[in-house]
Protein backbone atom coordinates (compact mmCIF):
# COMPACT_ATOMS: atom_id res chain seq x y z
CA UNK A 1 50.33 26.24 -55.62
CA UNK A 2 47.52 24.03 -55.16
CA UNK A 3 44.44 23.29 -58.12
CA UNK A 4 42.30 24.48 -56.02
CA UNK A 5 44.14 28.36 -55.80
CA UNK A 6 44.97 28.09 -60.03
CA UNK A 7 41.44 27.64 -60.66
CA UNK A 8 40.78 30.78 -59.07
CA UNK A 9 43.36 32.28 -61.84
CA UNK A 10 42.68 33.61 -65.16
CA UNK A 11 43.38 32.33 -68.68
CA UNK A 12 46.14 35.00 -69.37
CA UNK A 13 47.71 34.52 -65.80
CA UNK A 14 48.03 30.73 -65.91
CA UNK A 15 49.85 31.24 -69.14
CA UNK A 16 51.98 33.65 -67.34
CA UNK A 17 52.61 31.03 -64.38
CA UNK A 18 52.91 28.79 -67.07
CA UNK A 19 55.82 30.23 -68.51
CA UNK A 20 57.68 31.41 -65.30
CA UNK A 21 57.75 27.69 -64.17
CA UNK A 22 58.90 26.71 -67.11
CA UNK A 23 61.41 28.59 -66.95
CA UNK A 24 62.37 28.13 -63.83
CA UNK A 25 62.23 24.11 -64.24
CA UNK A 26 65.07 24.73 -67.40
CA UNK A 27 67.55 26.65 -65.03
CA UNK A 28 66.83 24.29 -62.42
CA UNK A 29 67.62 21.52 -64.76
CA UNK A 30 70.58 23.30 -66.13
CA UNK A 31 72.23 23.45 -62.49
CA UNK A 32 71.35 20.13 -61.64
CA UNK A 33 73.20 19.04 -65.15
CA UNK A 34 76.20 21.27 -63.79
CA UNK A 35 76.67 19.80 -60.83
CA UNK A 36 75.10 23.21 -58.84
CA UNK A 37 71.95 21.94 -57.48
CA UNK A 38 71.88 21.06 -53.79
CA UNK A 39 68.16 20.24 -53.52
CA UNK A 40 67.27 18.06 -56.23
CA UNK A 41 63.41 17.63 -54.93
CA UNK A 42 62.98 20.53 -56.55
CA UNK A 43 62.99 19.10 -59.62
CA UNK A 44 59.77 16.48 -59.48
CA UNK A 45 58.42 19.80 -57.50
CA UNK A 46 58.88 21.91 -60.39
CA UNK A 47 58.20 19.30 -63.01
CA UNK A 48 54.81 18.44 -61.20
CA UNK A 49 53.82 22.53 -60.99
CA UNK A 50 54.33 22.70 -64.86
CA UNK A 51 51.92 19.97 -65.16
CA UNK A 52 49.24 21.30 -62.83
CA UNK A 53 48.92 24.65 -64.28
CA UNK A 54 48.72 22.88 -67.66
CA UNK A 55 45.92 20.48 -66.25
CA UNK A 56 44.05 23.54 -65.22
CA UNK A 57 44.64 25.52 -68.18
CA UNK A 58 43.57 22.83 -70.27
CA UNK A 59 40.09 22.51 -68.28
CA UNK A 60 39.81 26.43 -68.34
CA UNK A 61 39.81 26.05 -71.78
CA UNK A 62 37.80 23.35 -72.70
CA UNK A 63 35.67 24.69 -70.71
CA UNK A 64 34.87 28.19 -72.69
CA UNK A 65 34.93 26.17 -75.90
């Protein structure tokens, strides 16, 4: 997802998105570890997901104090 569409988000669902990519970036990381993972971009794209939605969730809530 872009900033730009995460901004448009809540509080509650970024920590939602939050967590699912997290997620997803362990079990990711877990097959590429195994020797499973075919696509390893996915990785750095997972890896840089996790860090926008905590950019933006960290603005959101500096934001409302």
């Amino acid at each position: 997802m872009k900033a730009s569409e995460l901004r448009a988000l809540a509080v509650d669902e970024l920590v939602q998105k939050s967590r699912e990519l997290q997620g997803e970036y362990f079990n990711v990381k877990v097959k590429h570890t195994t020797g499973q993972l075919e696509n390893t971009a996915k990785l750095k794209q997972l890896r840089r997901e996790v860090a926008r939605v905590a950019t933006v969730l960290q603005q959101k809530r500096e934001a409302t104090g």
